[in-house]
Protein backbone atom coordinates (compact mmCIF):
# COMPACT_ATOMS: atom_id res chain seq x y z
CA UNK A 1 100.36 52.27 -23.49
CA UNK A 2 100.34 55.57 -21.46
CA UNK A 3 98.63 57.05 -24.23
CA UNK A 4 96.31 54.43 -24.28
CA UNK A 5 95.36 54.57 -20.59
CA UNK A 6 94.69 58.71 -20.97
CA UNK A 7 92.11 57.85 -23.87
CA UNK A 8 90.19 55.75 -21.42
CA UNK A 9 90.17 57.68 -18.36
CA UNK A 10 89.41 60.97 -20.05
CA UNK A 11 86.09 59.42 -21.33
CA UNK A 12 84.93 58.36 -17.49
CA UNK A 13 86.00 61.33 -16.14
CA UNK A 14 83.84 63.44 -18.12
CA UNK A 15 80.89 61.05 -17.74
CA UNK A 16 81.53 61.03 -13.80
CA UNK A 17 81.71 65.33 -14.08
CA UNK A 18 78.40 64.82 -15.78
CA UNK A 19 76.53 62.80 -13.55
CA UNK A 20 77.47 65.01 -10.24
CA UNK A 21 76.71 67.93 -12.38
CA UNK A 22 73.44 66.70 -13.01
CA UNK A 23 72.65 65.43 -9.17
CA UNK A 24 73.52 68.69 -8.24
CA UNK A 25 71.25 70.61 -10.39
CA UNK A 26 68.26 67.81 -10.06
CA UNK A 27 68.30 68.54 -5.81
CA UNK A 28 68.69 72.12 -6.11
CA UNK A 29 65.15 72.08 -7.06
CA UNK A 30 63.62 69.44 -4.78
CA UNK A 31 60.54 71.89 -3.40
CA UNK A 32 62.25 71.83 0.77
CA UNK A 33 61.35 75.15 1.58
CA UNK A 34 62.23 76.63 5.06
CA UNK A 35 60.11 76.36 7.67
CA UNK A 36 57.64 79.10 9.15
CA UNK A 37 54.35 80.57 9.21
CA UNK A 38 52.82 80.66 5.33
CA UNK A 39 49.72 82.74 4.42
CA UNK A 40 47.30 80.40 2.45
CA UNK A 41 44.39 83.03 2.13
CA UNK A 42 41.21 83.52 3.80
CA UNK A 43 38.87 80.94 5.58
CA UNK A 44 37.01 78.15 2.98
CA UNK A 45 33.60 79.89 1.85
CA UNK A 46 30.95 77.51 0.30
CA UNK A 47 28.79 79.21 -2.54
CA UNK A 48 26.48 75.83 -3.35
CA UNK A 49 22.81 76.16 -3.30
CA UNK A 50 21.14 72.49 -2.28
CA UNK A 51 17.89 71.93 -3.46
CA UNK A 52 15.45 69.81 -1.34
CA UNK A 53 13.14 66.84 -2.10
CA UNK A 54 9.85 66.04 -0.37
CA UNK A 55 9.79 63.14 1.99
CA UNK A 56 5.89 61.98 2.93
CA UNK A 57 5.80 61.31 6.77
CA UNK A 58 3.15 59.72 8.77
CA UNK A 59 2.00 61.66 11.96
CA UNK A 60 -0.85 58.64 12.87
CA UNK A 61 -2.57 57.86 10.07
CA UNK A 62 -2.15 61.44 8.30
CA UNK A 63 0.71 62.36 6.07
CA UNK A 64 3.44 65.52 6.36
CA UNK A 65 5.24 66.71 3.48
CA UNK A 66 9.12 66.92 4.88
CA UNK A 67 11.79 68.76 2.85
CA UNK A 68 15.19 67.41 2.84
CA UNK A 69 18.65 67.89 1.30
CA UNK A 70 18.39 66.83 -2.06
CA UNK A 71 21.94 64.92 -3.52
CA UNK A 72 22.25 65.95 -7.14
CA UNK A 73 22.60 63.04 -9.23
CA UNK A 74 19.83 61.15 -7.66
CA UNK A 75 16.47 62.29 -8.90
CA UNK A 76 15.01 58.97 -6.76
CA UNK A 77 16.38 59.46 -3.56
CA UNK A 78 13.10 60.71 -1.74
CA UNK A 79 11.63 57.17 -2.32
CA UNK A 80 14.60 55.05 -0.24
CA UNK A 81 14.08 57.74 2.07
CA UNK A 82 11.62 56.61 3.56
CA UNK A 83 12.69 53.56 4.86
CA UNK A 84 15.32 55.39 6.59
CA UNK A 85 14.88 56.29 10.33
CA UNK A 86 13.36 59.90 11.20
CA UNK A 87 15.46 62.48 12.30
CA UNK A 88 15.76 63.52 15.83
CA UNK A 89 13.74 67.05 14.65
CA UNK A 90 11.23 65.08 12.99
CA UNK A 91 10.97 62.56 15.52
CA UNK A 92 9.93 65.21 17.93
CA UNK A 93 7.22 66.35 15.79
CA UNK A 94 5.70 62.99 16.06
CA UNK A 95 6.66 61.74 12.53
CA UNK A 96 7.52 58.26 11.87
CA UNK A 97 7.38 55.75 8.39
CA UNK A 98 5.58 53.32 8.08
CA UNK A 99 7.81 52.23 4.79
CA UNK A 100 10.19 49.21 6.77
CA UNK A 101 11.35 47.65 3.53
CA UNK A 102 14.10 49.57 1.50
CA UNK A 103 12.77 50.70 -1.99
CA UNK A 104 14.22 51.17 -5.32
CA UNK A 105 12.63 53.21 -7.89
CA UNK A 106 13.05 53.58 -11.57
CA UNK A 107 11.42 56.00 -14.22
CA UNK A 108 9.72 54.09 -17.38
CA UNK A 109 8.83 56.18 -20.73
CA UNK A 110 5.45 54.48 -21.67
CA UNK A 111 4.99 54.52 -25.40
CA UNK A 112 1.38 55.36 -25.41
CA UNK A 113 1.85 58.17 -22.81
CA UNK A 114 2.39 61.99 -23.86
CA UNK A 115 6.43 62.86 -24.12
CA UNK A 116 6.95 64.64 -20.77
CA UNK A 117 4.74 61.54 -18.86
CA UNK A 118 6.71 58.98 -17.42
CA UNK A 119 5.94 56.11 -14.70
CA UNK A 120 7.70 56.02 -11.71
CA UNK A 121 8.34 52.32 -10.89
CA UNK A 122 8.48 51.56 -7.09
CA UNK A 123 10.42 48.39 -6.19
CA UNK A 124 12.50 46.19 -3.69
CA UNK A 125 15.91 45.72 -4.46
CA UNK A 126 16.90 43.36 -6.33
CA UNK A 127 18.68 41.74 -2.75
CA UNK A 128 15.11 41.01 -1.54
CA UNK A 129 13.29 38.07 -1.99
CA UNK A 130 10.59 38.62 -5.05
CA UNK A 131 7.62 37.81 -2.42
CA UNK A 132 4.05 39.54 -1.62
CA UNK A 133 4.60 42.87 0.42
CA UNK A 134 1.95 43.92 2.73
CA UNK A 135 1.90 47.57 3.09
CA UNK A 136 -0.24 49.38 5.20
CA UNK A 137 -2.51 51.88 4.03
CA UNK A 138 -0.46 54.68 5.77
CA UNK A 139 2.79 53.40 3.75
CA UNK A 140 0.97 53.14 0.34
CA UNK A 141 0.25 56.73 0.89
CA UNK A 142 3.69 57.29 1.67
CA UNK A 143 4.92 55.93 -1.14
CA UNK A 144 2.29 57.50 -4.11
CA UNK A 145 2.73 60.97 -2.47
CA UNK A 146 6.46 60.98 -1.78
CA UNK A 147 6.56 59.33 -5.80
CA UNK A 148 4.26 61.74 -7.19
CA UNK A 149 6.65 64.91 -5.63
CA UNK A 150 9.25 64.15 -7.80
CA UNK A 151 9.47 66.54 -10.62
CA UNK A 152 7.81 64.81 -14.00
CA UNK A 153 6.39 61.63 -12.70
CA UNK A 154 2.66 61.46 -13.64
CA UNK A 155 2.17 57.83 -12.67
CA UNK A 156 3.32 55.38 -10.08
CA UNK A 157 3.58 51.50 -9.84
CA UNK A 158 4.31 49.78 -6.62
CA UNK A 159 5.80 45.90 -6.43
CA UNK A 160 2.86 44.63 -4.25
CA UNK A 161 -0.11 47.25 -4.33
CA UNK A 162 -3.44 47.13 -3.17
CA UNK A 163 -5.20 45.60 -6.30
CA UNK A 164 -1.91 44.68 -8.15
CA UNK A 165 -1.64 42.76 -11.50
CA UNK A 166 -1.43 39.51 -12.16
CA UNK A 167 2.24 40.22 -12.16
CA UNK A 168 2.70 41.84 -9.21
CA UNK A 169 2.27 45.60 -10.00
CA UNK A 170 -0.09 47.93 -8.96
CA UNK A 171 -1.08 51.80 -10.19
CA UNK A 172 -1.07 54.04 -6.59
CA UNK A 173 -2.54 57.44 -6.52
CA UNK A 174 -1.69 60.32 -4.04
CA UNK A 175 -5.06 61.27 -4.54
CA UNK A 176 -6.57 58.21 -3.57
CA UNK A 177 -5.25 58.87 0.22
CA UNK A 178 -6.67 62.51 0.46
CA UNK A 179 -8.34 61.28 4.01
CA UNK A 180 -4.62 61.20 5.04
CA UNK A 181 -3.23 64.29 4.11
């Protein structure tokens, strides 16, 4: 029976030497470094060049072209810019919108239109109620010349222009406001 006994307590001794053999190994490596002052290089340089869109502003009735910090990823983002609020810089200049409702905008490849043409289409979001907008004449110029800025877009369409479609849509011009630029 002795004999017996030493064949069992051989095996779980060796498996006990095996697992505190392994715990010590596994937290001699645990990354606890001692404490102290550690160089971690230079100061953080940025190397990014931002581009900038053009905003339309309204200074009375007449429009200013406004550059601001474009976000990449969002070729759009001049048009729900203007119903934001004015910055304090701009503010001081006397600009304000006249654009109160936020706006979505979409591009549309028209089959009949050249390749590189495409429409910019100017809308609420689709959180808004789908009813008649009335935009002032200084906001529809907002709107066509901020649209027509924006690299590529030959034609815009605003939910609720002067002399929309029966649907709803109508063509807006920068050009058609040149008493306001």
């Amino acid at each position: 029976m002795g004999d017996r006994l030493v064949r069992l307590v051989r095996p779980a001794a060796v498996a006990l030497a095996a697992a505190a053999a392994l715990a010590v190994v596994a937290t001699a490596g645990c990354g606890v470094r001692p404490t102290g002052v550690v160089s971690a290089g230079g100061p953080v340089e940025a190397a990014g060049n931002s581009g900038t869109i053009t905003v339309y502003l309204a200074r009375g009735k007449h429009l200013k072209a406004v550059a601001r910090p474009e976000l990449p990823g969002h070729p759009y983002l001049a048009l729900s810019q203007l119903s934001v609020p004015v910055t304090a810089a701009e503010k001081l200049q006397g600009l304000h919108t006249e654009v109160r409702r936020p706006l979505v905008a979409r591009l549309v490849r028209v089959a009949s239109l050249p390749k590189d043409d495409a429409v910019l289409v100017v809308d609420l979001p689709d959180t808004a109620p789908r009813r008649p907008v009335h935009w002032s004449r200084t906001a529809v110029a907002q709107i066509a010349c901020t649209a027509e800025a924006v690299p590529g877009i030959s034609s815009v369409r605003l939910w609720s222009a002067p002399n929309a479609d029966e649907d709803g849509w109508g063509r807006i011009r920068c050009g058609d406001y040149r008493d306001a630029r």
